[in-house]
PDB file of N, CA and C in Angstrom:
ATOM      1  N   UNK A   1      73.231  95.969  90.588  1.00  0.00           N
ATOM      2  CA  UNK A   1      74.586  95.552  90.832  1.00  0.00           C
ATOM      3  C   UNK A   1      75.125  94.728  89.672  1.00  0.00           C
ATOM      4  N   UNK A   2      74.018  93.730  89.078  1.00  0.00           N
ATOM      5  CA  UNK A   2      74.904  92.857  88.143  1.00  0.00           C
ATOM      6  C   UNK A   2      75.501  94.084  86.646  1.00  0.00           C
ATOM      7  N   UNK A   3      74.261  95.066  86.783  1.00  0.00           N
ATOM      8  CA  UNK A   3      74.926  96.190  85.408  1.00  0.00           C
ATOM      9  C   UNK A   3      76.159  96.798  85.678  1.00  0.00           C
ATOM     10  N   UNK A   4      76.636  96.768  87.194  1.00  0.00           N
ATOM     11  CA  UNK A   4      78.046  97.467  87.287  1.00  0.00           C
ATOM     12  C   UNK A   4      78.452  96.394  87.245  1.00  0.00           C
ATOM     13  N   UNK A   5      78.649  95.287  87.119  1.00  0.00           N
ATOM     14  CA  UNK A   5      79.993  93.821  87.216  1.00  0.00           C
ATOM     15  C   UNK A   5      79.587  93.881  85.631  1.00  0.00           C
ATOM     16  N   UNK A   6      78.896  94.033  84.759  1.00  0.00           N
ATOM     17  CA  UNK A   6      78.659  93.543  83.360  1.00  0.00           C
ATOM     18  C   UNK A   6      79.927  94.814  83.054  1.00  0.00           C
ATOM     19  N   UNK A   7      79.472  95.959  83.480  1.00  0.00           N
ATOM     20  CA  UNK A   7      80.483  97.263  82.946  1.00  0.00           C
ATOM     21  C   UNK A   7      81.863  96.688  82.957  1.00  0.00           C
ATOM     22  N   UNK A   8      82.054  96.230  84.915  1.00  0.00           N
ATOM     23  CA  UNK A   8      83.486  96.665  84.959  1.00  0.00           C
ATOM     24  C   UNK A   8      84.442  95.130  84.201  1.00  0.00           C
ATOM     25  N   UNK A   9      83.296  94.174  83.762  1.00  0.00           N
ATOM     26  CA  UNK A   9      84.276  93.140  83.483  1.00  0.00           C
ATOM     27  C   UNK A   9      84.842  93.342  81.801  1.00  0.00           C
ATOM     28  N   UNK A  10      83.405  93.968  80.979  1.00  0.00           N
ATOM     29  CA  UNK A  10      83.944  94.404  79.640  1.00  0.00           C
ATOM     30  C   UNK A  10      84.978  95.498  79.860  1.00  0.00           C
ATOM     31  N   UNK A  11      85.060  96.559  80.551  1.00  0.00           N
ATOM     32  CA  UNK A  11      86.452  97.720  80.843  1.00  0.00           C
ATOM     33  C   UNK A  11      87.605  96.820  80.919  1.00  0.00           C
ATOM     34  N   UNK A  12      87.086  95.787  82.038  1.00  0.00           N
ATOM     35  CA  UNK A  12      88.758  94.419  82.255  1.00  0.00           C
ATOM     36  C   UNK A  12      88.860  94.191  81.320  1.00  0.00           C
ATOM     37  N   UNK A  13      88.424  93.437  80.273  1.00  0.00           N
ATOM     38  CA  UNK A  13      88.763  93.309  79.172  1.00  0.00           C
ATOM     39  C   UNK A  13      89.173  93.810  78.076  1.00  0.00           C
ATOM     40  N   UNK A  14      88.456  94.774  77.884  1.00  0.00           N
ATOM     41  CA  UNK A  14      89.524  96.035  77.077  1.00  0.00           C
ATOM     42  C   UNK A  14      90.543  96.811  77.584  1.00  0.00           C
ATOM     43  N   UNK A  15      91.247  96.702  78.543  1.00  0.00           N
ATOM     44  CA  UNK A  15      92.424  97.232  79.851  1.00  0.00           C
ATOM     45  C   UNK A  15      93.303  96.141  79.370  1.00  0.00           C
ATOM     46  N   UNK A  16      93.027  94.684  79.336  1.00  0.00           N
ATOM     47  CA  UNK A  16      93.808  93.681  78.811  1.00  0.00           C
ATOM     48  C   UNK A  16      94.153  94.056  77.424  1.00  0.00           C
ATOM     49  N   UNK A  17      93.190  94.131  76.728  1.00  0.00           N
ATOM     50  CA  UNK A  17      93.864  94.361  75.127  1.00  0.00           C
ATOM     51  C   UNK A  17      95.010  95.565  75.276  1.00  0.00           C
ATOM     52  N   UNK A  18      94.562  96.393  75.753  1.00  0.00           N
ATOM     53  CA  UNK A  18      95.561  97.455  76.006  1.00  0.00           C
ATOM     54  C   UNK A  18      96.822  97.590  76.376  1.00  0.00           C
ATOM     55  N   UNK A  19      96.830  96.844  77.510  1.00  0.00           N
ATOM     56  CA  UNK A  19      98.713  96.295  78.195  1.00  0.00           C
ATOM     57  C   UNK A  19      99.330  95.116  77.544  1.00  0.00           C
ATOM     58  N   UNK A  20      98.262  94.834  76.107  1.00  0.00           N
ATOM     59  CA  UNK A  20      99.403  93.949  75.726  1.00  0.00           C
ATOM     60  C   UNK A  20     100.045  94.610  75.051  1.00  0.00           C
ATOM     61  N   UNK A  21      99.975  96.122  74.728  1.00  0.00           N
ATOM     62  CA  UNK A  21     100.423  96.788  73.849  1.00  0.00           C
ATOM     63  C   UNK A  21     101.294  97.426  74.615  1.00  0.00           C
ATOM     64  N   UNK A  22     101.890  97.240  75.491  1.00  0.00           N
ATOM     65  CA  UNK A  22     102.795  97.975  76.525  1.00  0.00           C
ATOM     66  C   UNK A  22     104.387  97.817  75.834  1.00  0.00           C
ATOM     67  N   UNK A  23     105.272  98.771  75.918  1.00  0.00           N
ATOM     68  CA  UNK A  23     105.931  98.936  75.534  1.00  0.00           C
ATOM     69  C   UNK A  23     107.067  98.796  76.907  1.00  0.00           C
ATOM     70  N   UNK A  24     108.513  99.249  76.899  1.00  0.00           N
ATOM     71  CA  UNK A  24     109.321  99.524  77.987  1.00  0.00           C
ATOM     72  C   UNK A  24     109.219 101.016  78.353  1.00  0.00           C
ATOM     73  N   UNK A  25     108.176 101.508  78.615  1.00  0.00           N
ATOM     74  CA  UNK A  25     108.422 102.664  79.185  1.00  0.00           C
ATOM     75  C   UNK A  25     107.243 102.996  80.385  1.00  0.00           C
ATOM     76  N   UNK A  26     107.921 103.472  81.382  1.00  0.00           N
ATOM     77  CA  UNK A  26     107.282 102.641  82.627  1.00  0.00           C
ATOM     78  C   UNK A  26     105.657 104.219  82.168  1.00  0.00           C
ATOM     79  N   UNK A  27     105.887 104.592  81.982  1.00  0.00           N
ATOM     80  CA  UNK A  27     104.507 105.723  82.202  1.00  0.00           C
ATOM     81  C   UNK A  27     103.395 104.813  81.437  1.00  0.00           C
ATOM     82  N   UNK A  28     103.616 104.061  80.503  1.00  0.00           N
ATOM     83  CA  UNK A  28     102.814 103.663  79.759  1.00  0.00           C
ATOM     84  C   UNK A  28     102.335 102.215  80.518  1.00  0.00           C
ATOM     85  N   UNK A  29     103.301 101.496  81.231  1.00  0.00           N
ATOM     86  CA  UNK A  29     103.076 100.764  81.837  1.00  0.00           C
ATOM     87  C   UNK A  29     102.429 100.628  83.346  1.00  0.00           C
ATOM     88  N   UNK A  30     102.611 102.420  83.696  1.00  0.00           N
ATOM     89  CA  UNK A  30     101.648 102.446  84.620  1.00  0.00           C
ATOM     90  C   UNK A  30      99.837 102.773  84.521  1.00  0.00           C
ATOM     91  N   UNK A  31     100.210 103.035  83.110  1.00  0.00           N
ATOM     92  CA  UNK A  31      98.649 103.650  82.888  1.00  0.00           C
ATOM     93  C   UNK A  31      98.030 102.071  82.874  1.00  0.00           C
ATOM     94  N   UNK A  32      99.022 100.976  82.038  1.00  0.00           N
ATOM     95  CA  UNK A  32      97.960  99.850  81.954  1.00  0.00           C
ATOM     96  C   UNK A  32      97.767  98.728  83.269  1.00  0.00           C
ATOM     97  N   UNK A  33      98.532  99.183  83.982  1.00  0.00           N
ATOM     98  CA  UNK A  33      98.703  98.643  85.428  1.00  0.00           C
ATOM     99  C   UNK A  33      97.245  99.209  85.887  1.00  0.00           C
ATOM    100  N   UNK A  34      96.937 100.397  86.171  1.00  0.00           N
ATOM    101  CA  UNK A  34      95.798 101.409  87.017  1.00  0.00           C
ATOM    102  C   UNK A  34      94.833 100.743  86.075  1.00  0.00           C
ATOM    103  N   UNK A  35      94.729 100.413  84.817  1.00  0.00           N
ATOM    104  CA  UNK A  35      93.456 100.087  84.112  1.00  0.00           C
ATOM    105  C   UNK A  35      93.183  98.359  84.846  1.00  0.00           C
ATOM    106  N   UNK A  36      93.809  97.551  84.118  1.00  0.00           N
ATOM    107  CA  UNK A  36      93.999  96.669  85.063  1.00  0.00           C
ATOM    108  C   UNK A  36      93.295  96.435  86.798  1.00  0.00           C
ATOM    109  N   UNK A  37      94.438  97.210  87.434  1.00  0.00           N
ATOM    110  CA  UNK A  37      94.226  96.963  88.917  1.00  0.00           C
ATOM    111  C   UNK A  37      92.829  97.698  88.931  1.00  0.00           C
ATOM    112  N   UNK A  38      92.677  98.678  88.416  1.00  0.00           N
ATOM    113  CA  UNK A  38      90.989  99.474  88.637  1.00  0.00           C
ATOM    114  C   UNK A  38      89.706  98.696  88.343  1.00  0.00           C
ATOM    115  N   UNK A  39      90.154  98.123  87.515  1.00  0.00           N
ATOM    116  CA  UNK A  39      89.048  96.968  86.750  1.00  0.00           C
ATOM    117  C   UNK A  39      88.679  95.752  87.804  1.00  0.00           C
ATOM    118  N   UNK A  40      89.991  95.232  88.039  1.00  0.00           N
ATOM    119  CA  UNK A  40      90.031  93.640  89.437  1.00  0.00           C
ATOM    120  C   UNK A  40      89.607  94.362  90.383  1.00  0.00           C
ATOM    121  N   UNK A  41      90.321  95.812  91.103  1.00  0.00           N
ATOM    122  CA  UNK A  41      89.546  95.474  92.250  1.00  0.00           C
ATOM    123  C   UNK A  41      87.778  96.415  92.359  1.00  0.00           C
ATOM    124  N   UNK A  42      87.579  96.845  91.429  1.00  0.00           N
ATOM    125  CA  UNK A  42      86.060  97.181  90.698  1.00  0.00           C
ATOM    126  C   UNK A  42      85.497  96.072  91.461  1.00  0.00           C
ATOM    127  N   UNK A  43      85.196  94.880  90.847  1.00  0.00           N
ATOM    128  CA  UNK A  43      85.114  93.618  90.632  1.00  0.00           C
ATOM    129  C   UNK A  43      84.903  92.834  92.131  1.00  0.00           C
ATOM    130  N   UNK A  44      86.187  92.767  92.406  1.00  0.00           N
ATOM    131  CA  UNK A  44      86.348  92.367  93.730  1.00  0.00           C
ATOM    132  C   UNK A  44      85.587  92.962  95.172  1.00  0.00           C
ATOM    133  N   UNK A  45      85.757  94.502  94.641  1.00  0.00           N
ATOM    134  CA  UNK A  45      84.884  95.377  96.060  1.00  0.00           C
ATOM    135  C   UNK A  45      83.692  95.356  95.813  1.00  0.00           C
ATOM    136  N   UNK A  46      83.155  95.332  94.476  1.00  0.00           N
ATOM    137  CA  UNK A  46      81.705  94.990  94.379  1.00  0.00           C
ATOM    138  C   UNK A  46      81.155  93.405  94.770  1.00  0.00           C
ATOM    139  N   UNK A  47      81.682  92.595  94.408  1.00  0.00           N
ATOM    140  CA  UNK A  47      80.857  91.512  94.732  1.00  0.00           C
ATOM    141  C   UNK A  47      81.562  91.205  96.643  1.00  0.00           C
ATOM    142  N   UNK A  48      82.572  91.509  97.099  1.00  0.00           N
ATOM    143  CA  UNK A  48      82.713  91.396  98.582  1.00  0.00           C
ATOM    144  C   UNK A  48      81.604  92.424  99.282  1.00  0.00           C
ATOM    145  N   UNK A  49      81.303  93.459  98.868  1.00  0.00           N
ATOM    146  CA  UNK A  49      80.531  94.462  99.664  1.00  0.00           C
ATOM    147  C   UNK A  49      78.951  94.599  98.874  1.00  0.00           C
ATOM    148  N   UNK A  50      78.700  93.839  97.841  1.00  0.00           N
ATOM    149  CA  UNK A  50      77.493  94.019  97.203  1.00  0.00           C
ATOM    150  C   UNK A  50      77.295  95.466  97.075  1.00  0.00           C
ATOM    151  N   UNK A  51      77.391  96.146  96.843  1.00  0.00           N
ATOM    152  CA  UNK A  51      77.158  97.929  96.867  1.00  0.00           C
ATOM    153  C   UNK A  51      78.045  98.896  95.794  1.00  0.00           C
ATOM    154  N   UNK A  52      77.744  99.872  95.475  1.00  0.00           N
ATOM    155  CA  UNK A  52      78.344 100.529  94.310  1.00  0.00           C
ATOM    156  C   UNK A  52      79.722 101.009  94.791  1.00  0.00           C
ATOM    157  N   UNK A  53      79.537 101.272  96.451  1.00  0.00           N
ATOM    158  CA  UNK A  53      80.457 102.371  97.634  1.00  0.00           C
ATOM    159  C   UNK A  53      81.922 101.434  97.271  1.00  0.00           C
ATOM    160  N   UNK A  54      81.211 100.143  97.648  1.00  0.00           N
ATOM    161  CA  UNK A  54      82.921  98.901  97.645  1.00  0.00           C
ATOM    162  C   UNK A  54      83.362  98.422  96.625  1.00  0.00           C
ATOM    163  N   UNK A  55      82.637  98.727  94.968  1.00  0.00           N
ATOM    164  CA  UNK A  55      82.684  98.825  94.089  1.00  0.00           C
ATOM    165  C   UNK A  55      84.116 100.187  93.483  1.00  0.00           C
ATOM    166  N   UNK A  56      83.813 101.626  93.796  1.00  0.00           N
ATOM    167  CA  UNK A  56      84.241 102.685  93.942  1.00  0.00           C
ATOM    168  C   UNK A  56      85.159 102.212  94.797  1.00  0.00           C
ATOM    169  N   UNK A  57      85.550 101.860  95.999  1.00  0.00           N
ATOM    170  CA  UNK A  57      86.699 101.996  96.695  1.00  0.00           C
ATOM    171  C   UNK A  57      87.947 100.609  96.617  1.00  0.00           C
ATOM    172  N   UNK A  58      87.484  99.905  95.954  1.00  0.00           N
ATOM    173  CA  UNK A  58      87.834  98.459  95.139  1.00  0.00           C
ATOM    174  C   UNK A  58      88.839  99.294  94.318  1.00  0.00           C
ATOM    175  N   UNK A  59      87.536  99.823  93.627  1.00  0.00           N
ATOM    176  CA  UNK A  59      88.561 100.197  92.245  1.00  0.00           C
ATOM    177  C   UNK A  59      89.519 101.297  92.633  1.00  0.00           C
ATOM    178  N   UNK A  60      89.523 102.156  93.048  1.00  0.00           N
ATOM    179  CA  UNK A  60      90.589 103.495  93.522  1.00  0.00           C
ATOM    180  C   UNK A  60      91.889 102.563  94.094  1.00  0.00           C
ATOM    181  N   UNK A  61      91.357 101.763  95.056  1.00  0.00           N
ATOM    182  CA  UNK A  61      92.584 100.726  95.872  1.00  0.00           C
ATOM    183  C   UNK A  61      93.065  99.967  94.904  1.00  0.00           C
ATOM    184  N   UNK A  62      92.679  99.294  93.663  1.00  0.00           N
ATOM    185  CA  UNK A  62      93.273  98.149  92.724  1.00  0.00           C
ATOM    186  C   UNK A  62      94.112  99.479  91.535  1.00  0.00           C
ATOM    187  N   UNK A  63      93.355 100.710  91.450  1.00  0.00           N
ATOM    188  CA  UNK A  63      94.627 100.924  90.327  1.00  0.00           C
ATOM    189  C   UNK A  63      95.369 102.238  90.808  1.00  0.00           C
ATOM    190  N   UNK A  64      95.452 102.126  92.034  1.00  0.00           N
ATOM    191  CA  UNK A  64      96.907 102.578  92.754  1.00  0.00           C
ATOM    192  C   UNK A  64      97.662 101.936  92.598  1.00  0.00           C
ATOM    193  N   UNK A  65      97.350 100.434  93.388  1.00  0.00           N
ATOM    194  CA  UNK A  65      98.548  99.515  93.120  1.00  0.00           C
ATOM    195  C   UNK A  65      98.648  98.926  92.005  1.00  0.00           C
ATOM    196  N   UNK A  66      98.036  99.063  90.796  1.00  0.00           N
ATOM    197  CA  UNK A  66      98.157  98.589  89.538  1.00  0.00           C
ATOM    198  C   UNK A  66      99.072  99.376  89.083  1.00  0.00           C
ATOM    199  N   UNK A  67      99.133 100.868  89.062  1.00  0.00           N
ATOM    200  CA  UNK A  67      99.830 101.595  88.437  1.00  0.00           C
ATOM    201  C   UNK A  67     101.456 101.676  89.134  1.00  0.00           C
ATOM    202  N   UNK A  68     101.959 101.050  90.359  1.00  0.00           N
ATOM    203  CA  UNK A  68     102.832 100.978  91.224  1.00  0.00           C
ATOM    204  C   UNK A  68     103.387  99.557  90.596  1.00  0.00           C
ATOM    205  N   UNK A  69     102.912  98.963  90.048  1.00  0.00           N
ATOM    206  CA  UNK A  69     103.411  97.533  89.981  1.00  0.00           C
ATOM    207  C   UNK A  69     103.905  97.964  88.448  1.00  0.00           C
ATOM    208  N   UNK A  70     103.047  98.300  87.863  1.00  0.00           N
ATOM    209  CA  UNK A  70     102.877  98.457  85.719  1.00  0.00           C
ATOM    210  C   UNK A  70     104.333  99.234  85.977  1.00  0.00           C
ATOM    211  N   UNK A  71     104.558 100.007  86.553  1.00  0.00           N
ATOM    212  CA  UNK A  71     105.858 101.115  86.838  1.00  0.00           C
ATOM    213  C   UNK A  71     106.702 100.755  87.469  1.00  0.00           C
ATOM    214  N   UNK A  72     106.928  99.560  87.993  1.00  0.00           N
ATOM    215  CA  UNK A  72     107.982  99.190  88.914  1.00  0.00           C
ATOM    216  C   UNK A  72     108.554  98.257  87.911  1.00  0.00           C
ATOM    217  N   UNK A  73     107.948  97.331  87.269  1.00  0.00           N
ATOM    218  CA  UNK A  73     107.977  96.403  86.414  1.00  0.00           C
ATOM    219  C   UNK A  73     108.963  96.321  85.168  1.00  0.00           C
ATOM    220  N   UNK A  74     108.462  97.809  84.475  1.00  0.00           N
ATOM    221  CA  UNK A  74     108.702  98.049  83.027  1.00  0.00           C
ATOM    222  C   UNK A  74     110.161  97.615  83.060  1.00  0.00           C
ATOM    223  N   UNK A  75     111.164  96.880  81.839  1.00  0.00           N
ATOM    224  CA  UNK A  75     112.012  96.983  81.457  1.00  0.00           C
ATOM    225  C   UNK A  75     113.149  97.918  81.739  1.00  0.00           C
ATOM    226  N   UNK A  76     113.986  98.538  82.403  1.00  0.00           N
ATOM    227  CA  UNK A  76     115.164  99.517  82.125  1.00  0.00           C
ATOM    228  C   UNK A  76     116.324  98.801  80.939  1.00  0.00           C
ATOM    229  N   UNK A  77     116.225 100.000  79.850  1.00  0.00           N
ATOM    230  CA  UNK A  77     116.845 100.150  78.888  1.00  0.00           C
ATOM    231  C   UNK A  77     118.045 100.788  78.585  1.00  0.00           C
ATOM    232  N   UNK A  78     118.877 100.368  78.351  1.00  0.00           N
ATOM    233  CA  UNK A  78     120.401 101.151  78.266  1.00  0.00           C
ATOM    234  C   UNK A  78     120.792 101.302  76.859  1.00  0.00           C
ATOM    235  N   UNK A  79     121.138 102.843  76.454  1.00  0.00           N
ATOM    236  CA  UNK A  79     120.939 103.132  75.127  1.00  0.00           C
ATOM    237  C   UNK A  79     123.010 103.345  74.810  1.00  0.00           C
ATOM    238  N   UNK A  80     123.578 102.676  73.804  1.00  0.00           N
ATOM    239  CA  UNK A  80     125.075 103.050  73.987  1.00  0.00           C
ATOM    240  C   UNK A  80     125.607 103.295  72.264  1.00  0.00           C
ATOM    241  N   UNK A  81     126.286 103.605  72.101  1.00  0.00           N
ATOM    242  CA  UNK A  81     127.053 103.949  70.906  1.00  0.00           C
ATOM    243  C   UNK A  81     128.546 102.974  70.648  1.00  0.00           C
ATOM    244  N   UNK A  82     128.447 102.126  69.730  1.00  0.00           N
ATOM    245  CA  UNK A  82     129.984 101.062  69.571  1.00  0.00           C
ATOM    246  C   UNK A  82     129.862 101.331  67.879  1.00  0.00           C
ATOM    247  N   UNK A  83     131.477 101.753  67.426  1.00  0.00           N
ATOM    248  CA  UNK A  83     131.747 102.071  66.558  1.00  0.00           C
ATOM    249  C   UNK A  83     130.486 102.170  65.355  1.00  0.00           C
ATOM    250  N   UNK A  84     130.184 103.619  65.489  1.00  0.00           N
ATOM    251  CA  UNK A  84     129.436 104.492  65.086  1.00  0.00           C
ATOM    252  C   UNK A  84     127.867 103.968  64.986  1.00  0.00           C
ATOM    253  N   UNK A  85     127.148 102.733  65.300  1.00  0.00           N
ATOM    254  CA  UNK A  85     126.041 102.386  66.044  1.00  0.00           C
ATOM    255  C   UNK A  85     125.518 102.563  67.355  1.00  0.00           C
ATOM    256  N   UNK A  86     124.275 102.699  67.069  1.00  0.00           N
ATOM    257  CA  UNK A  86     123.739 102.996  68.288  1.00  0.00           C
ATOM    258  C   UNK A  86     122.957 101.678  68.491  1.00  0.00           C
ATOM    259  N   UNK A  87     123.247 100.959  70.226  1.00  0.00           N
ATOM    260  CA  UNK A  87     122.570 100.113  70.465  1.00  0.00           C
ATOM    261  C   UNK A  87     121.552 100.135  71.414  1.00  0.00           C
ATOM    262  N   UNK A  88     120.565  99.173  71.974  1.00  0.00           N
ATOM    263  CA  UNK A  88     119.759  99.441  73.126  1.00  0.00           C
ATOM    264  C   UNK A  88     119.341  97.982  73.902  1.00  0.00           C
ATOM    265  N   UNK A  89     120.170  98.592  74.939  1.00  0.00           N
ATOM    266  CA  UNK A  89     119.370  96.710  75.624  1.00  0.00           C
ATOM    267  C   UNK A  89     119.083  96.381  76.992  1.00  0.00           C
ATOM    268  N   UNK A  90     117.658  95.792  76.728  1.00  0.00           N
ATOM    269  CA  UNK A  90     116.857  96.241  77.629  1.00  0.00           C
ATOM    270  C   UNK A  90     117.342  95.305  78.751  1.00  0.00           C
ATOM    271  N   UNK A  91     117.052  95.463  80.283  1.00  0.00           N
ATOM    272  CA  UNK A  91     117.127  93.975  81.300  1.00  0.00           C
ATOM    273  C   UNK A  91     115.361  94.008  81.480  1.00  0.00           C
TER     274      UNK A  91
END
């Protein structure tokens, strides 16, 4: 058990380097959401259930809703044209 928490905490950690690289576009922000949420609840279902099973179902449950949040989240961007520039601005 401790070799799957050693795995899934280095994956968390490289999932972090990753979404800091997130941009405004929600697909990209859902992929780093699912890495993320897959990683915590990895983590979480393994050490609540001690077992690989709550480990596996941790993680499926954390980057559903990781990838629901990374995508709900992202920036919407409004792209417009004022005398002959093009602008973009995000909320």
């Amino acid at each position: 058990m401790r070799k799957v928490l050693l795995k899934v905490s280095i994956l968390s950690m490289m999932a972090a380097g990753l979404v800091a690289c997130n941009t405004s576009n929600p697909t990209d922000r859902a992929v780093g959401g699912a890495l993320i949420g897959g990683a915590g609840g990895a983590l979480v279902g393994g050490l609540a259930s001690g077992s690989a099973g709550g480990a596996l179902a941790g993680g499926a449950i954390g980057a559903a809703g990781g990838a629901i949040v990374g995508a709900a989240t992202a920036p919407r961007c409004q792209e417009y044209w004022y005398q002959g520039r093009r602008y973009q601005r995000c909320n």
